[in-house]
N, C-alpha and C. Protein backbone atom coordinates (compact mmCIF):
# COMPACT_ATOMS: atom_id res chain seq x y z
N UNK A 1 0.85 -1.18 0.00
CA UNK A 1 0.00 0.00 0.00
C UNK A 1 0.89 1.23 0.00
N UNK A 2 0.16 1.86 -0.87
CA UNK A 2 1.97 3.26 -0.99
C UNK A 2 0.72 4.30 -0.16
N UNK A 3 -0.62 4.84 -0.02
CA UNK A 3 -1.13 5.97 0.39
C UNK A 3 -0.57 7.05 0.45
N UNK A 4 -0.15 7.64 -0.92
CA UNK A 4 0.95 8.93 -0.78
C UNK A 4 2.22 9.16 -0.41
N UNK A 5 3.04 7.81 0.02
CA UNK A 5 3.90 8.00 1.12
C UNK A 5 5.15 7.64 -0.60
N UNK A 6 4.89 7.51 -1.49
CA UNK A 6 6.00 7.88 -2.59
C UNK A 6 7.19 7.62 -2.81
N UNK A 7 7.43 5.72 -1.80
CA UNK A 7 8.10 5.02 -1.78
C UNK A 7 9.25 5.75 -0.87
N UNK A 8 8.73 6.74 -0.17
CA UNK A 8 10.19 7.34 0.66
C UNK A 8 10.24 6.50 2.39
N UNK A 9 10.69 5.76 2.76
CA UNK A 9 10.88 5.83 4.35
C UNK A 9 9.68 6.88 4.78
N UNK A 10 8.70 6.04 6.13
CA UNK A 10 8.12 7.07 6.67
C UNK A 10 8.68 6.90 8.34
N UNK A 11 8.56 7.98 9.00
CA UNK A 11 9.08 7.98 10.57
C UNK A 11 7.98 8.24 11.56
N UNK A 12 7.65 7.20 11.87
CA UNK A 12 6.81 7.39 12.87
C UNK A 12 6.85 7.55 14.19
N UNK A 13 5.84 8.63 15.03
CA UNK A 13 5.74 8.38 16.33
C UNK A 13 5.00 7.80 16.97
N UNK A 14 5.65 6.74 17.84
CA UNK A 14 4.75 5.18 18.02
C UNK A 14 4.22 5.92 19.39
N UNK A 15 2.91 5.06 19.44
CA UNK A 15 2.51 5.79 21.09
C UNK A 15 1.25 4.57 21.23
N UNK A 16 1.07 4.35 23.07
CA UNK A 16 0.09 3.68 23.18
C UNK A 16 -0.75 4.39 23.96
N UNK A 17 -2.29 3.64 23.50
CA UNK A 17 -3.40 3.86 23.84
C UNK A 17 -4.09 2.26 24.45
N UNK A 18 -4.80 2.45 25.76
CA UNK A 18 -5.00 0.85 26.12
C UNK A 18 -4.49 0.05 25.78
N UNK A 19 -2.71 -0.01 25.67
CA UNK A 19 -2.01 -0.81 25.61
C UNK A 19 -2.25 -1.60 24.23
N UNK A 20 -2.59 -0.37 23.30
CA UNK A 20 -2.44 -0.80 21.46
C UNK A 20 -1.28 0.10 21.04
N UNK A 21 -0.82 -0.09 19.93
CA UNK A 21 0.49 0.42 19.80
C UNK A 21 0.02 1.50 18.67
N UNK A 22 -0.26 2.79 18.34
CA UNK A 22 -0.74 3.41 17.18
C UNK A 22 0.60 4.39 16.65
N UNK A 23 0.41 5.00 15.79
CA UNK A 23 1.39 5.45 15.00
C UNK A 23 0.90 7.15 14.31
N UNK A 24 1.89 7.77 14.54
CA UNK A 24 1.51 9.36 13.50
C UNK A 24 2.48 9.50 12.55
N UNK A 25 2.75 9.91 11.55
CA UNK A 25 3.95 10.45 10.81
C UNK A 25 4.58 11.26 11.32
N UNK A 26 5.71 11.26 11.98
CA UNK A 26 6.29 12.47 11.96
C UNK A 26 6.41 13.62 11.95
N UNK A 27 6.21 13.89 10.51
CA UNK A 27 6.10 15.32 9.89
C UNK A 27 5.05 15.97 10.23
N UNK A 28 3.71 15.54 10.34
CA UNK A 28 2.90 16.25 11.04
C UNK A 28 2.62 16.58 13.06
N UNK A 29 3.93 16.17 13.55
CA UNK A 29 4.05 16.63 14.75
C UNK A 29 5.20 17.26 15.02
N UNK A 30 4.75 18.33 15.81
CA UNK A 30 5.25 20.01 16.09
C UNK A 30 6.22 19.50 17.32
N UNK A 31 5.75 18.68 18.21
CA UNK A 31 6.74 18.36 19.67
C UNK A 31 5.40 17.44 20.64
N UNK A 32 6.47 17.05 21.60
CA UNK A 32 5.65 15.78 22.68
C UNK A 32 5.87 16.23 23.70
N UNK A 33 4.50 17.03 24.29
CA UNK A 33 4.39 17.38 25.78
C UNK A 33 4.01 16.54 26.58
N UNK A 34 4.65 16.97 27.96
CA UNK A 34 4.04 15.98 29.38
C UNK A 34 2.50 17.04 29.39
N UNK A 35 1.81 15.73 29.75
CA UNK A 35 0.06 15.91 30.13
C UNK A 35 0.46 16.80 30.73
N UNK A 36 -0.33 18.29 30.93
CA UNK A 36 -0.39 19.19 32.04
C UNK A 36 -1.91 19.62 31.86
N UNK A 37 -2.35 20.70 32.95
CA UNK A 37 -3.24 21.25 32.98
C UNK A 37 -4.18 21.30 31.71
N UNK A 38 -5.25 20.35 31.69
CA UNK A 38 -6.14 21.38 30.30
C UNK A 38 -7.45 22.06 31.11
N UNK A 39 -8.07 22.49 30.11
CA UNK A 39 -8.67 23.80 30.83
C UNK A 39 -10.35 23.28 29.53
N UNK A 40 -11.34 22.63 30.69
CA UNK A 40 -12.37 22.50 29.84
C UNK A 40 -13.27 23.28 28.89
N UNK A 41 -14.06 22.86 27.76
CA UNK A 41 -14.60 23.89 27.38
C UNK A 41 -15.91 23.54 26.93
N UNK A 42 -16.98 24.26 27.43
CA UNK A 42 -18.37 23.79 27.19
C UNK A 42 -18.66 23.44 26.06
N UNK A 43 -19.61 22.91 24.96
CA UNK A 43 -20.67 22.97 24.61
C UNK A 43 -19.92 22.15 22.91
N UNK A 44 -18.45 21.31 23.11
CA UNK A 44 -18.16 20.76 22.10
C UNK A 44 -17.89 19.24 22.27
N UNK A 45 -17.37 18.46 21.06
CA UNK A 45 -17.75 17.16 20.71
C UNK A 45 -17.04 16.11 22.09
N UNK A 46 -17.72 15.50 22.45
CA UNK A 46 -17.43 14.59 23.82
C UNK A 46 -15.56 14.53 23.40
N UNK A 47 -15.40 14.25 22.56
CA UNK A 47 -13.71 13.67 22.70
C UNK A 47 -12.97 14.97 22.63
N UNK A 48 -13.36 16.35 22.58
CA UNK A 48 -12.56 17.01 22.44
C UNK A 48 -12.36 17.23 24.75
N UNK A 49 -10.85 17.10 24.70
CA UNK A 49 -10.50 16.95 26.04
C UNK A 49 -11.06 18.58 26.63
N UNK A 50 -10.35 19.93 26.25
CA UNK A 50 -10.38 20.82 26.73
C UNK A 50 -9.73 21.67 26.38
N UNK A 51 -8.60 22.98 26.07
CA UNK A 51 -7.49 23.45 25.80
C UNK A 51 -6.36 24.03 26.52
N UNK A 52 -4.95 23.80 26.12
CA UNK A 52 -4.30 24.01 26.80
C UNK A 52 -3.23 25.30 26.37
N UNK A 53 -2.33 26.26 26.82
CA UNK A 53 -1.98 27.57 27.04
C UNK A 53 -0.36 26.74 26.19
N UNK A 54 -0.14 26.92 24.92
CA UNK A 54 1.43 26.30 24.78
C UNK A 54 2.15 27.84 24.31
N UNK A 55 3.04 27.81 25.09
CA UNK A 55 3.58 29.07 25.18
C UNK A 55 2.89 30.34 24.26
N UNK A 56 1.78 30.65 25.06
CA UNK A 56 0.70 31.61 24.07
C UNK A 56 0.26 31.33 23.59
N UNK A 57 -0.14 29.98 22.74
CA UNK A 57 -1.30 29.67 21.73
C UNK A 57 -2.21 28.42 22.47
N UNK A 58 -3.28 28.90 21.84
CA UNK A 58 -4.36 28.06 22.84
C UNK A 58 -4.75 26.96 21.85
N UNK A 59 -4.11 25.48 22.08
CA UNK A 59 -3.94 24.13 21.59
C UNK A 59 -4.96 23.55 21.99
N UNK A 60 -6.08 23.19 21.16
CA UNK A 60 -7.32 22.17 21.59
C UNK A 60 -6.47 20.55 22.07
N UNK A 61 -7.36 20.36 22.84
CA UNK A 61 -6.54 18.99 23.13
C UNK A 61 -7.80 17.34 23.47
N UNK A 62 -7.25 16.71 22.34
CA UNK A 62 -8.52 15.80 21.65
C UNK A 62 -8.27 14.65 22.61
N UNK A 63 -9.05 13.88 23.40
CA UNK A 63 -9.38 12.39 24.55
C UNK A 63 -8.76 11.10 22.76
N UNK A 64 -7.96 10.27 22.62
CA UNK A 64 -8.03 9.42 21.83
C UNK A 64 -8.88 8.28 22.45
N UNK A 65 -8.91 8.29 23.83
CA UNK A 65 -9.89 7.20 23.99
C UNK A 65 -11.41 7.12 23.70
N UNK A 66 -11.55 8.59 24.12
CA UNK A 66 -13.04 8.42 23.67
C UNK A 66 -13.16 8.58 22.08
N UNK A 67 -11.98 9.01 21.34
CA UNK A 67 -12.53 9.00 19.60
C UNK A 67 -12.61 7.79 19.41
N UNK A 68 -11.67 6.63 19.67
CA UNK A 68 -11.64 5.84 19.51
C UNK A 68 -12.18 4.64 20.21
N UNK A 69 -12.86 5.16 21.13
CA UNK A 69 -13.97 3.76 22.07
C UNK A 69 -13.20 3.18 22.46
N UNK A 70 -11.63 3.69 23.63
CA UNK A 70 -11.00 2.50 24.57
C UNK A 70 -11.43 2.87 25.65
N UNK A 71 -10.88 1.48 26.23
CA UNK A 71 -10.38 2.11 27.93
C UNK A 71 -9.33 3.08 28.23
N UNK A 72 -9.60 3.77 29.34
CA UNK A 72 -8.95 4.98 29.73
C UNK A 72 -8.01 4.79 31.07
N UNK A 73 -7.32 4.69 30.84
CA UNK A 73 -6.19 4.20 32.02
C UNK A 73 -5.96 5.94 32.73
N UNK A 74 -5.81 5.62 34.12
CA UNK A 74 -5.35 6.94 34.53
C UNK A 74 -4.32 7.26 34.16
N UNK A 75 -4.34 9.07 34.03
CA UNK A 75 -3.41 9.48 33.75
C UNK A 75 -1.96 9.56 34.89
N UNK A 76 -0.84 9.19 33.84
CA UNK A 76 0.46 8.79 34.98
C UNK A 76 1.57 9.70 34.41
N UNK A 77 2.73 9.33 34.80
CA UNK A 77 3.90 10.47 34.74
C UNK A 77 4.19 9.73 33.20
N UNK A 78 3.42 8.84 32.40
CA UNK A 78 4.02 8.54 31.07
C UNK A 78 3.24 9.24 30.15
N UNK A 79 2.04 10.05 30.60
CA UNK A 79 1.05 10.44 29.56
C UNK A 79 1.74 11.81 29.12
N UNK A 80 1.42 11.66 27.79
CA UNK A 80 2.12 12.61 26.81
C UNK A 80 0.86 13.22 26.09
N UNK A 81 0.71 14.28 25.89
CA UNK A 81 0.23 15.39 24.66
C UNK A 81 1.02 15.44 23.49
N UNK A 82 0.80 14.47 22.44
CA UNK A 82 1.73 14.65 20.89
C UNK A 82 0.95 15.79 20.45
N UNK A 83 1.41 17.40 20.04
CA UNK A 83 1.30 17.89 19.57
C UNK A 83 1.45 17.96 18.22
N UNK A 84 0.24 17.64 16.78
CA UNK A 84 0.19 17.43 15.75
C UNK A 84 -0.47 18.63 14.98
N UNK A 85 -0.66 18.68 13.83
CA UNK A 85 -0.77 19.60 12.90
C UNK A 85 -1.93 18.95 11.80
N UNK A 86 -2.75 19.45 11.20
CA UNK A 86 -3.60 19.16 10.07
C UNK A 86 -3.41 20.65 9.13
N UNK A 87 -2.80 20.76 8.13
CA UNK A 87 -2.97 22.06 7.91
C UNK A 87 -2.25 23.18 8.51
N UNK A 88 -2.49 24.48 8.80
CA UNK A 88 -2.15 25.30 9.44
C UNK A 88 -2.96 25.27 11.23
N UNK A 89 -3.98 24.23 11.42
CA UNK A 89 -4.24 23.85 12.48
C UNK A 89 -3.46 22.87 13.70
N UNK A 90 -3.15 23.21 14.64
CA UNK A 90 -2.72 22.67 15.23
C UNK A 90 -3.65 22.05 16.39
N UNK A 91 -3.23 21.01 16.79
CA UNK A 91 -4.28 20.72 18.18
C UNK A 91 -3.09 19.13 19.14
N UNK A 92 -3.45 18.95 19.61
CA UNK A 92 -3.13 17.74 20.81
C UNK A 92 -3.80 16.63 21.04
N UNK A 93 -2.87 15.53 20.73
CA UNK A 93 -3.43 14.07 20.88
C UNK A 93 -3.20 13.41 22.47
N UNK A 94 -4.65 13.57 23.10
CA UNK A 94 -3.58 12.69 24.64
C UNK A 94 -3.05 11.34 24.40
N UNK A 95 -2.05 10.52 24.60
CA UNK A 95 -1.96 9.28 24.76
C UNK A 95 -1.43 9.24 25.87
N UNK A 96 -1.44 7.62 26.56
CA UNK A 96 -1.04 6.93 27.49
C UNK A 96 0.44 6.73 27.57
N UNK A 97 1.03 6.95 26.68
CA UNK A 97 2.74 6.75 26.69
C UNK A 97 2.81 6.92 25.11
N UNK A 98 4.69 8.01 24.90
CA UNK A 98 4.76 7.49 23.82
C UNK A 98 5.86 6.69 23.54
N UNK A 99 6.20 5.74 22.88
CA UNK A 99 7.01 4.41 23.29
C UNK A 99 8.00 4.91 22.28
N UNK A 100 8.38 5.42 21.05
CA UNK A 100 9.58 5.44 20.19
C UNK A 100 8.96 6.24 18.76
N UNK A 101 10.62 6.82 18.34
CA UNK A 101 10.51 7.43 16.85
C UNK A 101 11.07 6.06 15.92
N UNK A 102 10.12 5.19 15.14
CA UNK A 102 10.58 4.05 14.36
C UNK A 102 10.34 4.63 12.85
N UNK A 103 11.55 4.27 11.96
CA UNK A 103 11.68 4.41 10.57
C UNK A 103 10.68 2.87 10.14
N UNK A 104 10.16 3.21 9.19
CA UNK A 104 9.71 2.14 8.17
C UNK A 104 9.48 2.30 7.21
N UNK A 105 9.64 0.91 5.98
CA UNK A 105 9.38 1.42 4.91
C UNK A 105 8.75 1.17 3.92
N UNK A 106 8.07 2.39 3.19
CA UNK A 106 6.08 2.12 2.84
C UNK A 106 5.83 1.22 2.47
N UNK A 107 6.30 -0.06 2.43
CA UNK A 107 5.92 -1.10 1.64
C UNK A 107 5.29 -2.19 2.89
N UNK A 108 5.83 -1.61 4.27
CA UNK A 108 5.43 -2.54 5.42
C UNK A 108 3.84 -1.88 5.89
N UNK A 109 3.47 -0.67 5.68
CA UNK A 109 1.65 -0.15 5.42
C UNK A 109 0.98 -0.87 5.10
N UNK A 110 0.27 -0.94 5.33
CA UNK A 110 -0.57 -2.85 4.96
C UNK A 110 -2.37 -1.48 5.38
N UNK A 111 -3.28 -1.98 4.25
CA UNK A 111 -4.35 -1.72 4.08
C UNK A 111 -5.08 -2.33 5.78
N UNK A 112 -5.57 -1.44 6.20
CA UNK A 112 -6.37 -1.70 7.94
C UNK A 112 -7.90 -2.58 7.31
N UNK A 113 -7.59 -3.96 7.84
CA UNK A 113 -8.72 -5.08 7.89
C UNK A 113 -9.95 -4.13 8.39
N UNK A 114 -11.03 -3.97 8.21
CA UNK A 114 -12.72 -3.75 8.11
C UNK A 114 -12.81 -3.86 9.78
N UNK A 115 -12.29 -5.06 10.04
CA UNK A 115 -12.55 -5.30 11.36
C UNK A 115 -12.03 -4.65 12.87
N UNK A 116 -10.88 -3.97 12.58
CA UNK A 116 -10.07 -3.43 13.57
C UNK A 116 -11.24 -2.09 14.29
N UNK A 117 -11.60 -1.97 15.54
CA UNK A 117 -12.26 -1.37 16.48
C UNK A 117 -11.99 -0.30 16.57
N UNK A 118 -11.76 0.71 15.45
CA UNK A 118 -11.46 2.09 15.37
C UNK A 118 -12.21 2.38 13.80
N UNK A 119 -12.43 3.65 14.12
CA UNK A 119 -13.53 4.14 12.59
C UNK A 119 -12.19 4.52 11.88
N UNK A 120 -12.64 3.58 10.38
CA UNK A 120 -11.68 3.43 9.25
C UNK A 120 -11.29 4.72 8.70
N UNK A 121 -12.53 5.56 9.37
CA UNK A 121 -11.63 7.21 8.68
C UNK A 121 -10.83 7.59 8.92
N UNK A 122 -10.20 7.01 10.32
CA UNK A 122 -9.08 8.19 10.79
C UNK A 122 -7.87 7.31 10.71
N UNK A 123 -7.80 5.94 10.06
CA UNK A 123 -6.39 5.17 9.91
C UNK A 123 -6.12 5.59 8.27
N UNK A 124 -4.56 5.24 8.30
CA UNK A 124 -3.57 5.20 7.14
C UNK A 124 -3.69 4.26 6.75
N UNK A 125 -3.28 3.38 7.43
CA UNK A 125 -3.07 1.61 7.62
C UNK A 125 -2.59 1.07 8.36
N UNK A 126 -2.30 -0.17 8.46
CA UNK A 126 -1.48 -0.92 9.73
C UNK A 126 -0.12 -1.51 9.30
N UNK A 127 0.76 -1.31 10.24
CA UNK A 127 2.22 -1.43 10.02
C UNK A 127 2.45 -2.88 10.51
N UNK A 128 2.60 -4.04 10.15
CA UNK A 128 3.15 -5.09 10.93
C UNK A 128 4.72 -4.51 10.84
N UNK A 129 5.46 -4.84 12.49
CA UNK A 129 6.81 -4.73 13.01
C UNK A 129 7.27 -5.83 13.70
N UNK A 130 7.71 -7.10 13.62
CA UNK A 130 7.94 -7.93 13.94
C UNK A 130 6.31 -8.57 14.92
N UNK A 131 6.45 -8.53 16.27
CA UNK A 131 5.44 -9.22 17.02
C UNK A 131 4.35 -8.44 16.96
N UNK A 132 4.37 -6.86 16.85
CA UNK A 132 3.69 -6.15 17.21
C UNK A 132 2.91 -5.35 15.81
N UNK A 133 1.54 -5.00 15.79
CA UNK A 133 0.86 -4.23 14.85
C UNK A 133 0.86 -2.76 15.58
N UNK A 134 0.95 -1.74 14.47
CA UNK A 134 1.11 -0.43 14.74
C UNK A 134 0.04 0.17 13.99
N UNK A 135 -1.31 1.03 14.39
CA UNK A 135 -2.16 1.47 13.87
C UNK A 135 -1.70 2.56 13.48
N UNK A 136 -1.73 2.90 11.96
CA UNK A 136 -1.18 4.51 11.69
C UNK A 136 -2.63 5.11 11.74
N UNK A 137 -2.16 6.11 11.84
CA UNK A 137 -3.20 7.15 12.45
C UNK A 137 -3.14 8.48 11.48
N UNK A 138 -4.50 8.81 10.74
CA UNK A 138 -4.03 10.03 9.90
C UNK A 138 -4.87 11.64 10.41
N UNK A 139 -4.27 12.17 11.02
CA UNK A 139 -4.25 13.76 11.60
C UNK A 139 -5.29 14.59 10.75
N UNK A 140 -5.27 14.12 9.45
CA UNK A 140 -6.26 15.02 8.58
C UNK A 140 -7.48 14.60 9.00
N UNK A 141 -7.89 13.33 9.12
CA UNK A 141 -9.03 12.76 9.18
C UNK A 141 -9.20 12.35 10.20
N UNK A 142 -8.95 13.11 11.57
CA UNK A 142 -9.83 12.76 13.05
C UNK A 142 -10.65 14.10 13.05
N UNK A 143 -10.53 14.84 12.88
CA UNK A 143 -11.59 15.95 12.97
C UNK A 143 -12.53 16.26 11.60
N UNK A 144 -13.71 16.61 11.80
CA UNK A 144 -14.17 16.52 10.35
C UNK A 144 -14.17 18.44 10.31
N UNK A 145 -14.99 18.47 8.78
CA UNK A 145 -14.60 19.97 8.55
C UNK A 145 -15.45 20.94 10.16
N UNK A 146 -16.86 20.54 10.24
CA UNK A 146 -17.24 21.36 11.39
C UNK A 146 -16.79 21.23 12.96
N UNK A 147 -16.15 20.37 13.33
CA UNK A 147 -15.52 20.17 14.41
C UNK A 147 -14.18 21.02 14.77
N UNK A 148 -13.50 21.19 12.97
CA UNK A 148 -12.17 21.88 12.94
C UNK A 148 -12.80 23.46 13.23
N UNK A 149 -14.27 23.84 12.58
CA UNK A 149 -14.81 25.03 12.78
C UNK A 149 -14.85 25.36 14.16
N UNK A 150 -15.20 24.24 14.57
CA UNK A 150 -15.53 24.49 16.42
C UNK A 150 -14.87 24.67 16.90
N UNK A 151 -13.48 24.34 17.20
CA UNK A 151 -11.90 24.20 17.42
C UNK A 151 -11.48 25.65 17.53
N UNK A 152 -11.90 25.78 16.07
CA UNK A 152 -10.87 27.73 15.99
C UNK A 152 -11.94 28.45 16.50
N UNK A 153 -13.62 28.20 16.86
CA UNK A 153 -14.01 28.87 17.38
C UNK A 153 -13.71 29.24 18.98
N UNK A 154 -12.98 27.95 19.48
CA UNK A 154 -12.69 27.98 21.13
C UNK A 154 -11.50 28.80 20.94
N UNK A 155 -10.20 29.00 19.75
CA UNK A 155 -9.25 29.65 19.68
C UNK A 155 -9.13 31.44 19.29
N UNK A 156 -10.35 31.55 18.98
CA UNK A 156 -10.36 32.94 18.44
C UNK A 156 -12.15 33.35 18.41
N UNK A 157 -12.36 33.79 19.98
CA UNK A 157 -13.58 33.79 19.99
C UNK A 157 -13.99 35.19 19.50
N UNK A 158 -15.37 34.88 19.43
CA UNK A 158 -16.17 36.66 18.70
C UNK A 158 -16.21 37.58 19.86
């Protein structure tokens, strides 16, 4: 499965969620914060967590468990905020740990089986890595267009 990736090496940042192993590209993440303070905000989509203050810009920050229907392990000194990008939008993925930066190469992307317990919109594909499957995860397609509306509305209110 090439999905755009144009036969180049892709680098992923591996991270778990209920102890599944998922995956972002790289290139669309800005830096990996420790969980701190978020700051709730009324009247938007259950998984959006709340926003948080990153040196002056106010970063929505998205629950992956609830987009994705896991269990939610408390938060511990391993939970990370991957700060990612869609666009000129920025926002925050919570996960449970993030475990490593792994090279692979596009030919190990393998089309995501029908069956895997996450909505097929928001995967790339699945990486087999020796024992372990790595869900790639695509940044464009966890928020849809009016949710991204809602987002910059919590960032730049009227």
């Amino acid at each position: 499965m090439n999905d755009g990736l144009d036969g180049q090496d892709l680098q992923v940042v591996v991270f778990v969620i209920d102890q599944q192993f998922f995956g972002i590209d790289i290139s669309m993440v800005s830096e990996i914060i420790r969980l701190e303070k978020i700051t709730p905000v009324p009247q938007v989509s259950a998984y959006v967590q709340g926003i948080i203050n990153l040196r002056g810009a106010v970063i929505p920050v998205l629950n992956l468990h609830m987009l994705f229907n896991t269990r939610a392990d408390e938060q511990n000194d391993n939970s990370r905020v991957i700060i990612a990008s869609s666009g000129e939008q920025k926002f925050g993925l919570m996960v449970d740990a993030v475990h490593e930066v792994k090279k692979f190469s596009c030919d190990q992307v393998k089309k995501a089986p029908g069956s895997i317990n996450v909505n097929q919109h928001y995967l790339k594909g699945i990486i087999l890595d020796d024992e372990r499957m790595i869900i790639l995860v695509d940044p464009n397609q966890i928020l849809s267009r009016g949710e991204m509306e809602q987002i910059l509305a919590i960032e730049n209110p009227s």
